[in-house]
C-alpha atoms as a PDB file:
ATOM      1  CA  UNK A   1     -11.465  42.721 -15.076  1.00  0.00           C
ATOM      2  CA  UNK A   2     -12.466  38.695 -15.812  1.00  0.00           C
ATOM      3  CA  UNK A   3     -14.778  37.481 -17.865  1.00  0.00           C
ATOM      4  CA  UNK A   4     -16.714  35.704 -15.528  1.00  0.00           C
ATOM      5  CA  UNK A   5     -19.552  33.247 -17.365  1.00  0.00           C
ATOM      6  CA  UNK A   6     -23.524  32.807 -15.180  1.00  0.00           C
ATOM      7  CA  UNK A   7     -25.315  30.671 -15.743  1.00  0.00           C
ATOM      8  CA  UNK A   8     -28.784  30.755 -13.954  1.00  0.00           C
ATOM      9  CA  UNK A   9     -32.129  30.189 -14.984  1.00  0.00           C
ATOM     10  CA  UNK A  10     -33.959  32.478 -12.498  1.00  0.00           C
ATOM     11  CA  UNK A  11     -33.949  35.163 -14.302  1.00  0.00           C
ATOM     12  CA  UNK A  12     -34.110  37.807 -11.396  1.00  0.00           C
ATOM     13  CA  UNK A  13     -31.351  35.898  -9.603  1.00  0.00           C
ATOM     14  CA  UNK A  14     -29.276  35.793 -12.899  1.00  0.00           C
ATOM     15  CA  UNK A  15     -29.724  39.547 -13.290  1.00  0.00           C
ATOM     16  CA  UNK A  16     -29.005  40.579  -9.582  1.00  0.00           C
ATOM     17  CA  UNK A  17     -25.559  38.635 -10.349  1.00  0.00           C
ATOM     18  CA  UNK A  18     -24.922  40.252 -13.344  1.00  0.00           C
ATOM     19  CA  UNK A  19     -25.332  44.026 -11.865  1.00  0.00           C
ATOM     20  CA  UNK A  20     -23.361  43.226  -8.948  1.00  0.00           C
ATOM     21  CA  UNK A  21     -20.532  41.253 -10.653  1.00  0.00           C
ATOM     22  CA  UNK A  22     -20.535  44.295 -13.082  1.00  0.00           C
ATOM     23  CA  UNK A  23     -20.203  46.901 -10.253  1.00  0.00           C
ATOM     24  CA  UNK A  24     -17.143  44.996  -9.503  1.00  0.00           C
ATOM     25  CA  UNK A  25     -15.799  45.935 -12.759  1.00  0.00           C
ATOM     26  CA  UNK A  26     -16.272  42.262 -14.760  1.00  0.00           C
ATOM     27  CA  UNK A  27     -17.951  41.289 -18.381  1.00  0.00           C
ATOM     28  CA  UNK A  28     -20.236  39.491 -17.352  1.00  0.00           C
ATOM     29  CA  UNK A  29     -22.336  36.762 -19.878  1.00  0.00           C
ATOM     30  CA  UNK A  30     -25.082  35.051 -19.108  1.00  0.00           C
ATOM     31  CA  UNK A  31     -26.801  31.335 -19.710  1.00  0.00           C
ATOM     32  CA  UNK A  32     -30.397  30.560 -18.760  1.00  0.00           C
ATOM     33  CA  UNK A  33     -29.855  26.673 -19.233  1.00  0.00           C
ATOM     34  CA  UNK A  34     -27.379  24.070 -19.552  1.00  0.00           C
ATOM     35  CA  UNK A  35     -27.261  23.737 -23.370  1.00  0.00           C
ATOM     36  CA  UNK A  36     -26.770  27.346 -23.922  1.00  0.00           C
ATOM     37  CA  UNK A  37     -23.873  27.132 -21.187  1.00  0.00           C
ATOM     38  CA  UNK A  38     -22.149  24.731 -23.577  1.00  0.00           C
ATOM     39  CA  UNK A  39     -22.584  26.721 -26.511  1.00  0.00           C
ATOM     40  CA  UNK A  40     -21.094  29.877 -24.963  1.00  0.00           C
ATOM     41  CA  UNK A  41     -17.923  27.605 -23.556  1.00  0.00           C
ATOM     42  CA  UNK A  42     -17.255  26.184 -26.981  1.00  0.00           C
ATOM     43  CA  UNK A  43     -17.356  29.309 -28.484  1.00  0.00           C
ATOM     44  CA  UNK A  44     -15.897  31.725 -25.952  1.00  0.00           C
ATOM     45  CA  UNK A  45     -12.700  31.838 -23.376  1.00  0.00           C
ATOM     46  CA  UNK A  46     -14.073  32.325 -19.769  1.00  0.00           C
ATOM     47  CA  UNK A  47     -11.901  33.286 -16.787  1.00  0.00           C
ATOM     48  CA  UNK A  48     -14.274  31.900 -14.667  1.00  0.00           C
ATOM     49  CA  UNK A  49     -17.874  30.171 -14.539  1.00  0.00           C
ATOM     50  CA  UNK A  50     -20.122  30.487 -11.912  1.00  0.00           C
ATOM     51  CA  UNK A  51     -22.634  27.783 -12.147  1.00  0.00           C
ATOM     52  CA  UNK A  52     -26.164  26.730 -10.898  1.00  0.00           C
ATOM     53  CA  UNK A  53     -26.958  23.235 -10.256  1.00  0.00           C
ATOM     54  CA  UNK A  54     -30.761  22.891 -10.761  1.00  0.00           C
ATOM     55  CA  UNK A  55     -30.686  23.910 -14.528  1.00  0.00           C
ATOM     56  CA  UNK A  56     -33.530  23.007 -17.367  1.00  0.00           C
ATOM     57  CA  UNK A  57     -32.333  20.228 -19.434  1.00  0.00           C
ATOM     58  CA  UNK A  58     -28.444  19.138 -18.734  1.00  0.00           C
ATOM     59  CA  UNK A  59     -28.568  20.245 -15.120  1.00  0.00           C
ATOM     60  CA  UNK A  60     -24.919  21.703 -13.095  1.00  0.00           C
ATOM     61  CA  UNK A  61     -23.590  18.426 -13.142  1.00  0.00           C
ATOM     62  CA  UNK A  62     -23.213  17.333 -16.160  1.00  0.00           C
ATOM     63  CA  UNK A  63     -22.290  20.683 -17.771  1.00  0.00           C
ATOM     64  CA  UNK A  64     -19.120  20.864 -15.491  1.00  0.00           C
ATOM     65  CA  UNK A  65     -18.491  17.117 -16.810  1.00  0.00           C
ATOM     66  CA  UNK A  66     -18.660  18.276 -20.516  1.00  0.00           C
ATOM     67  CA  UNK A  67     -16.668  21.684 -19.188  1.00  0.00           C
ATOM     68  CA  UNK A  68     -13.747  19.532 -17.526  1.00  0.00           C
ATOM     69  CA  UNK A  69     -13.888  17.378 -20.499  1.00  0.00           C
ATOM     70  CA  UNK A  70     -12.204  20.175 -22.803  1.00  0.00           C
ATOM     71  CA  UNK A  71     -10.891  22.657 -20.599  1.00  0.00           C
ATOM     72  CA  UNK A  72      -9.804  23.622 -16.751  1.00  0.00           C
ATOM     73  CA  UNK A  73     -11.731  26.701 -16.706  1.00  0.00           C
ATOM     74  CA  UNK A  74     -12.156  27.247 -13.029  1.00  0.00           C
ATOM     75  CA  UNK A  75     -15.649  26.734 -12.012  1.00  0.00           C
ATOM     76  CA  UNK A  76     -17.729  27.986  -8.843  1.00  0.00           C
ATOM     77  CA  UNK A  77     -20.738  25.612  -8.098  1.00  0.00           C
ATOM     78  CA  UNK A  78     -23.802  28.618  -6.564  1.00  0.00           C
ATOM     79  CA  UNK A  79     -26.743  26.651  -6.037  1.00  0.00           C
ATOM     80  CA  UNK A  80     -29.543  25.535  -3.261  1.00  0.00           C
ATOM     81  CA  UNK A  81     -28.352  22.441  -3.228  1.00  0.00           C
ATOM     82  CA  UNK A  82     -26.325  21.768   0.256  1.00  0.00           C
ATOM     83  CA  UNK A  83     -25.970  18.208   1.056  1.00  0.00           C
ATOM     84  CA  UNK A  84     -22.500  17.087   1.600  1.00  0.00           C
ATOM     85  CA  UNK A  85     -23.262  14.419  -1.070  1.00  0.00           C
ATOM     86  CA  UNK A  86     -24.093  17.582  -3.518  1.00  0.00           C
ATOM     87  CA  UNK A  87     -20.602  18.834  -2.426  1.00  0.00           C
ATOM     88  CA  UNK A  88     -18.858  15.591  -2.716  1.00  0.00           C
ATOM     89  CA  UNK A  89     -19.751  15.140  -5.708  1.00  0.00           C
ATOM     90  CA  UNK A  90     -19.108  18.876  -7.021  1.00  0.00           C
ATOM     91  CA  UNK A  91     -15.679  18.726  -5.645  1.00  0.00           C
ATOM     92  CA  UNK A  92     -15.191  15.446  -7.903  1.00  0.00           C
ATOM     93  CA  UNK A  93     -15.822  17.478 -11.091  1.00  0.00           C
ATOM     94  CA  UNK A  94     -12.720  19.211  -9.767  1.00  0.00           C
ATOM     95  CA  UNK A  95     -14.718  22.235  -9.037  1.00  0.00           C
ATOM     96  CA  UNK A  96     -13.194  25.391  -7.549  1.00  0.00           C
ATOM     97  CA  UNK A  97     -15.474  25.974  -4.827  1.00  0.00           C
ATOM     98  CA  UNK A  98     -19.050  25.142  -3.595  1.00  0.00           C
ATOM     99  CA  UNK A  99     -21.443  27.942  -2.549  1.00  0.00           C
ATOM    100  CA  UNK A 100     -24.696  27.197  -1.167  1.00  0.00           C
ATOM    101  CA  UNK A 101     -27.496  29.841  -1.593  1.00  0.00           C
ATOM    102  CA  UNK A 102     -28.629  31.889   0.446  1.00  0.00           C
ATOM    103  CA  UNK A 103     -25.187  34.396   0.619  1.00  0.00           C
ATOM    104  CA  UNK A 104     -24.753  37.297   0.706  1.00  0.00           C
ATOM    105  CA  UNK A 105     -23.081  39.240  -2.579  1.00  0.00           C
ATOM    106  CA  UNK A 106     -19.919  40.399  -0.630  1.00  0.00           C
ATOM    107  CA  UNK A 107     -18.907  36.656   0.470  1.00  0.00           C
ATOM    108  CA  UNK A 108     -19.632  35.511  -2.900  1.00  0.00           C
ATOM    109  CA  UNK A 109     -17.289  38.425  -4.144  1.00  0.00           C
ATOM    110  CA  UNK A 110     -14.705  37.621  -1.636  1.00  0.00           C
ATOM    111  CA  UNK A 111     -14.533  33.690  -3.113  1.00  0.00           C
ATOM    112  CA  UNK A 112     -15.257  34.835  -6.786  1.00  0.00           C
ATOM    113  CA  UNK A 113     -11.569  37.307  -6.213  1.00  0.00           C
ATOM    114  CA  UNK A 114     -10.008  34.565  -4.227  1.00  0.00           C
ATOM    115  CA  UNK A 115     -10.470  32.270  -7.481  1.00  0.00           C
ATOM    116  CA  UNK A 116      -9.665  34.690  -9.848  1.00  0.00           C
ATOM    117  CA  UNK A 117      -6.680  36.163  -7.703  1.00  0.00           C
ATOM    118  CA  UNK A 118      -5.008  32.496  -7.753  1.00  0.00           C
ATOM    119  CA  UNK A 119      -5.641  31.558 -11.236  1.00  0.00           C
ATOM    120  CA  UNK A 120      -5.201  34.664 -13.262  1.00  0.00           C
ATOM    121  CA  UNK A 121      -4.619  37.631 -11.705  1.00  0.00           C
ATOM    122  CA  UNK A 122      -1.242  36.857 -10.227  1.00  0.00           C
ATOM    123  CA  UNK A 123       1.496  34.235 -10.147  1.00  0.00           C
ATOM    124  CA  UNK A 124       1.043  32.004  -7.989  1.00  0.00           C
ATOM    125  CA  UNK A 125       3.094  31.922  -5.223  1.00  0.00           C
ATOM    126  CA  UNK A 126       4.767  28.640  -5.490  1.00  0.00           C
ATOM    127  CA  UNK A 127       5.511  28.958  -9.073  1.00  0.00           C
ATOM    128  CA  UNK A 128       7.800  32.144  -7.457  1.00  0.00           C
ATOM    129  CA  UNK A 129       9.227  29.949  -4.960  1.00  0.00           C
ATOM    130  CA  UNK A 130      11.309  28.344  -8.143  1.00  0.00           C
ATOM    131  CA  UNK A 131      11.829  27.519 -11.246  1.00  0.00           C
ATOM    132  CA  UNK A 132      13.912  24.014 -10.699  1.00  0.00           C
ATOM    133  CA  UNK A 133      12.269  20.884 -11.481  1.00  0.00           C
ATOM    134  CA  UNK A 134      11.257  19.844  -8.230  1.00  0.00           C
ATOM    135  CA  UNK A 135      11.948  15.784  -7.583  1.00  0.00           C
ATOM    136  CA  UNK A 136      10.641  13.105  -5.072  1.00  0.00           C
ATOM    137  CA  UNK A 137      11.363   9.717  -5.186  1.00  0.00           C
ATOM    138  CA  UNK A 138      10.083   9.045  -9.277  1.00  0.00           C
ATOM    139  CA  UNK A 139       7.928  12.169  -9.331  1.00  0.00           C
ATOM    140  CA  UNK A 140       9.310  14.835 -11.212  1.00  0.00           C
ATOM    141  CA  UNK A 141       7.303  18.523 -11.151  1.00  0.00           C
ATOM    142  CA  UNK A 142       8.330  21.260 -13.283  1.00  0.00           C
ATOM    143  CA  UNK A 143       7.307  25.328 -12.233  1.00  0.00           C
ATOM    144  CA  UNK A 144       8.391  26.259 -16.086  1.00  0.00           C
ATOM    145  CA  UNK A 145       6.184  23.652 -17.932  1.00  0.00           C
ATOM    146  CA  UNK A 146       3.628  23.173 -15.437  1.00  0.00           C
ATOM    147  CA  UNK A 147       4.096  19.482 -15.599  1.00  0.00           C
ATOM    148  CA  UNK A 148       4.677  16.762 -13.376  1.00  0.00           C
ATOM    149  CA  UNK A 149       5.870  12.851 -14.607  1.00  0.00           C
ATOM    150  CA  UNK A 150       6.047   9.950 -12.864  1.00  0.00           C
ATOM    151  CA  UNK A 151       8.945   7.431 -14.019  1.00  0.00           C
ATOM    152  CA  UNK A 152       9.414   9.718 -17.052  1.00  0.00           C
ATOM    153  CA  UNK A 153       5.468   9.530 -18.049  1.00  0.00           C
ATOM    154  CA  UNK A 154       3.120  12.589 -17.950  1.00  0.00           C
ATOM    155  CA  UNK A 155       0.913  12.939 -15.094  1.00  0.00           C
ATOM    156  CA  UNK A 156      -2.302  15.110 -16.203  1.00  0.00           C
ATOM    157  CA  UNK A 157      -3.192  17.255 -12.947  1.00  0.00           C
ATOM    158  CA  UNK A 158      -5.719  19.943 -12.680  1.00  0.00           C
ATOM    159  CA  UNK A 159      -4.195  23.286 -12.106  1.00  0.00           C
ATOM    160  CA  UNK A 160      -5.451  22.786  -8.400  1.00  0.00           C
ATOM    161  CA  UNK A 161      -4.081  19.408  -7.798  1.00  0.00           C
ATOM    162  CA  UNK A 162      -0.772  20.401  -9.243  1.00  0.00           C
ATOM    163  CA  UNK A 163      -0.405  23.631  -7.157  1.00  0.00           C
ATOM    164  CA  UNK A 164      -1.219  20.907  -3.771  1.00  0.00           C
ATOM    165  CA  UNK A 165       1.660  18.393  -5.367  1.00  0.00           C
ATOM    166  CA  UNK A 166       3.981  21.722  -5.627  1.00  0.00           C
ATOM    167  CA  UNK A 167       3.684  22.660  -2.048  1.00  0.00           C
ATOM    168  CA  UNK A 168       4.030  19.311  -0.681  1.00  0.00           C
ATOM    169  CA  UNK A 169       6.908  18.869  -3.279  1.00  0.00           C
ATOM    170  CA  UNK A 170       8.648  22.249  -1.928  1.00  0.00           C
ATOM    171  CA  UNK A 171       8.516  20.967   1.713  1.00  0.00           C
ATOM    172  CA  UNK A 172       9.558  17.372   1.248  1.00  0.00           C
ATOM    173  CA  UNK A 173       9.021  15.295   4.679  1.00  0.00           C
ATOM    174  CA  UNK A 174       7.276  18.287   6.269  1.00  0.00           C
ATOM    175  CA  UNK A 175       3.766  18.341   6.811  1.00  0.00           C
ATOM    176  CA  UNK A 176       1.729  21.095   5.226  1.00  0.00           C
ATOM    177  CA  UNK A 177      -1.651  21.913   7.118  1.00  0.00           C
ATOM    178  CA  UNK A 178      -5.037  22.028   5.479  1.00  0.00           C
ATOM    179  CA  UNK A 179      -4.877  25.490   6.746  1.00  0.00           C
ATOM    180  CA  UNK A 180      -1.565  26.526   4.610  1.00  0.00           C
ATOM    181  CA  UNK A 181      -3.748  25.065   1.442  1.00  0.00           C
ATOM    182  CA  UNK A 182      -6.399  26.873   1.926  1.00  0.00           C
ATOM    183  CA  UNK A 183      -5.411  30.393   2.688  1.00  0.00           C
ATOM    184  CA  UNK A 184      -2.320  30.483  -0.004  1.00  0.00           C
ATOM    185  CA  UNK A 185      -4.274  28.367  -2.745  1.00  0.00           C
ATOM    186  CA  UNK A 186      -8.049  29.027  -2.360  1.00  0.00           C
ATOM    187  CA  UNK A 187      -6.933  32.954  -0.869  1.00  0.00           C
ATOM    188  CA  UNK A 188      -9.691  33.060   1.889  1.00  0.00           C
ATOM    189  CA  UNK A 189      -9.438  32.201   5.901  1.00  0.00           C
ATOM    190  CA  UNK A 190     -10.112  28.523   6.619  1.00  0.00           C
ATOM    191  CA  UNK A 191     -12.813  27.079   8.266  1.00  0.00           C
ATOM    192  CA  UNK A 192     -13.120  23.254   9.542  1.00  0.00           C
ATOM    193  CA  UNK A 193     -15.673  22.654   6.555  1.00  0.00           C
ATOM    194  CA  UNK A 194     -13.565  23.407   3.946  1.00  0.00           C
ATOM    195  CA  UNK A 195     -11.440  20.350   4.701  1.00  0.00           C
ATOM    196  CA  UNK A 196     -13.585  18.289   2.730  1.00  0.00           C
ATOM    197  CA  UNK A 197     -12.342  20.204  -0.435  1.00  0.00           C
ATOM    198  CA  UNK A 198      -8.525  19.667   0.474  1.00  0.00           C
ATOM    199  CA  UNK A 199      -9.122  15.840   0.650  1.00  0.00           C
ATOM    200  CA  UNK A 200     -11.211  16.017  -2.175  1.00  0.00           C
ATOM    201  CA  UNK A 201      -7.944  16.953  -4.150  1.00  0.00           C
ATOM    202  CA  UNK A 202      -5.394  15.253  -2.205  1.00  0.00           C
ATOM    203  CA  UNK A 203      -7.632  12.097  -3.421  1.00  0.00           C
ATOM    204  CA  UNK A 204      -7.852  12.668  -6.888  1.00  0.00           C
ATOM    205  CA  UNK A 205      -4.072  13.185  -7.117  1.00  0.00           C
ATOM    206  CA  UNK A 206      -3.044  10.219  -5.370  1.00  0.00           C
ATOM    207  CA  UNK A 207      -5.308   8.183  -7.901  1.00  0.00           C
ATOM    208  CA  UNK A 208      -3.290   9.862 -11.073  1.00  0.00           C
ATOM    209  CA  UNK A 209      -0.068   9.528  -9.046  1.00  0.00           C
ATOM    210  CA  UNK A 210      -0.683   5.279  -8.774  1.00  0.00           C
ATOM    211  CA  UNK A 211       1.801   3.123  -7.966  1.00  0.00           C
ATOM    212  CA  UNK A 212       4.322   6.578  -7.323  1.00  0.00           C
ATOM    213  CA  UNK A 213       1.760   8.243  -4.551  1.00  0.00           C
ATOM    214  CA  UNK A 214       3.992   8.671  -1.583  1.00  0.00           C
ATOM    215  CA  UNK A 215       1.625  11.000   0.172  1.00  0.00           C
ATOM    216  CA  UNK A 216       0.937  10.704   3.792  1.00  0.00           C
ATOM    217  CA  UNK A 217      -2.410  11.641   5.484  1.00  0.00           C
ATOM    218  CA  UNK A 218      -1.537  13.328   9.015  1.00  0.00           C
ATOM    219  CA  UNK A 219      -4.737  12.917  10.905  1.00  0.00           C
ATOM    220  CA  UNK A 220      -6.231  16.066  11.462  1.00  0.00           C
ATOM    221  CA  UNK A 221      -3.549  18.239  10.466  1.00  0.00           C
ATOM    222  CA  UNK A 222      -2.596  18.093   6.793  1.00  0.00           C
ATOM    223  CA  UNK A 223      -0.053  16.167   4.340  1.00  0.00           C
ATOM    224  CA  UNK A 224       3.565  15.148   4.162  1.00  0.00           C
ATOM    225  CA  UNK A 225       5.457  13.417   1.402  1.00  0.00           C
ATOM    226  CA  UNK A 226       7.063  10.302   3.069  1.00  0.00           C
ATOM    227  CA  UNK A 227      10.029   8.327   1.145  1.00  0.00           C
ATOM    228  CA  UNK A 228       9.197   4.943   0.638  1.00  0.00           C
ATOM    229  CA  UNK A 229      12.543   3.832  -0.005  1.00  0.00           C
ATOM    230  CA  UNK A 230      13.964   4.850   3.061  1.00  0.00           C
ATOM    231  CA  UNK A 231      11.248   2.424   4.618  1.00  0.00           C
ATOM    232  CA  UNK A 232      12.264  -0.424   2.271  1.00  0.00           C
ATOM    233  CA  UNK A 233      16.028  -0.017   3.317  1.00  0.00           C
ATOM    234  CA  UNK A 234      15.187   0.053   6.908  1.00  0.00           C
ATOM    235  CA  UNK A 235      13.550  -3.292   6.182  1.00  0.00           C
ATOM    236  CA  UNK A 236      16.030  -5.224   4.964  1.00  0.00           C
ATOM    237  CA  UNK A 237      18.389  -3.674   7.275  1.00  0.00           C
ATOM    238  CA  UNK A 238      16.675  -5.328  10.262  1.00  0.00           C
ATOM    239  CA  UNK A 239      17.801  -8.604  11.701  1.00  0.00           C
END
């Protein structure tokens, strides 16, 4: 069971998520606006918030801001709102996922698990896969701290971006698909649109990364970590 946080000012909408997200066996609290969203977040811990966009007041947007301001709660964007723009800009709040309404209960149940599965249910699989600090070139990631450092400074990651570092990380020089980040990060099947959400990420962590980002884009496939050194050496190797 999660405590899983709505907030929805229809107020039929609101209470057809309620009973079904209940049937699923989870507490279940609810907002009508964005203030009283805020309130509850400050005052409660949530293992998840879903989230409407067009809200009275402080609208979706800028209560995920204040959210990611204090806290990586994971947060599921449900609203009416589809543009890619919408999206674009969801996914830069560092949003879990992005629903557009209408859907139907069981997908929205299959996503809300999926989150919930990867970010509290279970370990996640690549913190199994070790417990070494994991190092490339000045980057330095470690599964028992849940940190990463570049050059002996700490990197702040979402829990997202630094599960995307840790794969890449674990396959050093090997490209990992969009595909692979989807299914064993997100937990659902992957579709072409949901590569939007991968770069999304891949972006924001090569920003915090700087001057250290050694990540290569592989057109239409996915990501590898490519040594830079190696290409520096080769350089001044050359005649």
């Amino acid at each position: 069971m999660a405590k899983i946080l709505v907030v929805e000012d229809n107020h039929d909408y609101q209470e057809l998520l309620q009973n079904f997200l209940e049937n699923a066996h989870h507490e279940i609290t609810t907002a009508g606006d964005g203030e009283r969203a805020l309130e509850l977040t400050a005052a409660l811990p949530f293992d998840l918030i879903l989230l409407d966009l067009m809200l009275p007041g402080l609208d979706g947007f800028d209560v995920c801001r204040s959210i990611r301001e204090k806290c990586d709660t994971p947060v599921i964007m449900l609203t009416a709102l589809g543009s890619e723009s919408c999206q674009m800009r969801g996914y830069g709040l560092h949003i879990d996922d992005y629903i557009t309404k209408p859907v139907s209960m069981a997908l929205l149940l299959q996503k809300v698990e999926a989150v919930l599965r990867r970010t509290m249910l279970s370990v996640p699989k690549t913190m199994q896969a070790t417990s070494k600090t994991l190092h490339f070139e000045n980057i330095a990631l470690d599964p028992d701290t849940h940190t990463v450092r570049v050059s002996g400074h700490p990197v702040e990651l979402t829990l997202r971006e630094y599960e995307i570092l840790q794969e890449l990380m674990l396959a050093p020089g090997s490209v990992v698909t969009r595909k692979t980040l989807i299914e064993k990060l997100w937990g659902y099947d992957f579709s072409i649109s949901d590569t939007r959400i991968v770069d999304t990420h891949l972006k924001n962590i090569r920003r915090k990364l700087g001057t250290a980002d050694c990540i290569e884009t592989v057109r239409g496939i996915g990501y590898k970590l490519k040594r830079r050194q190696n290409e520096q050496t080769d350089a001044q190797a050359d005649p």
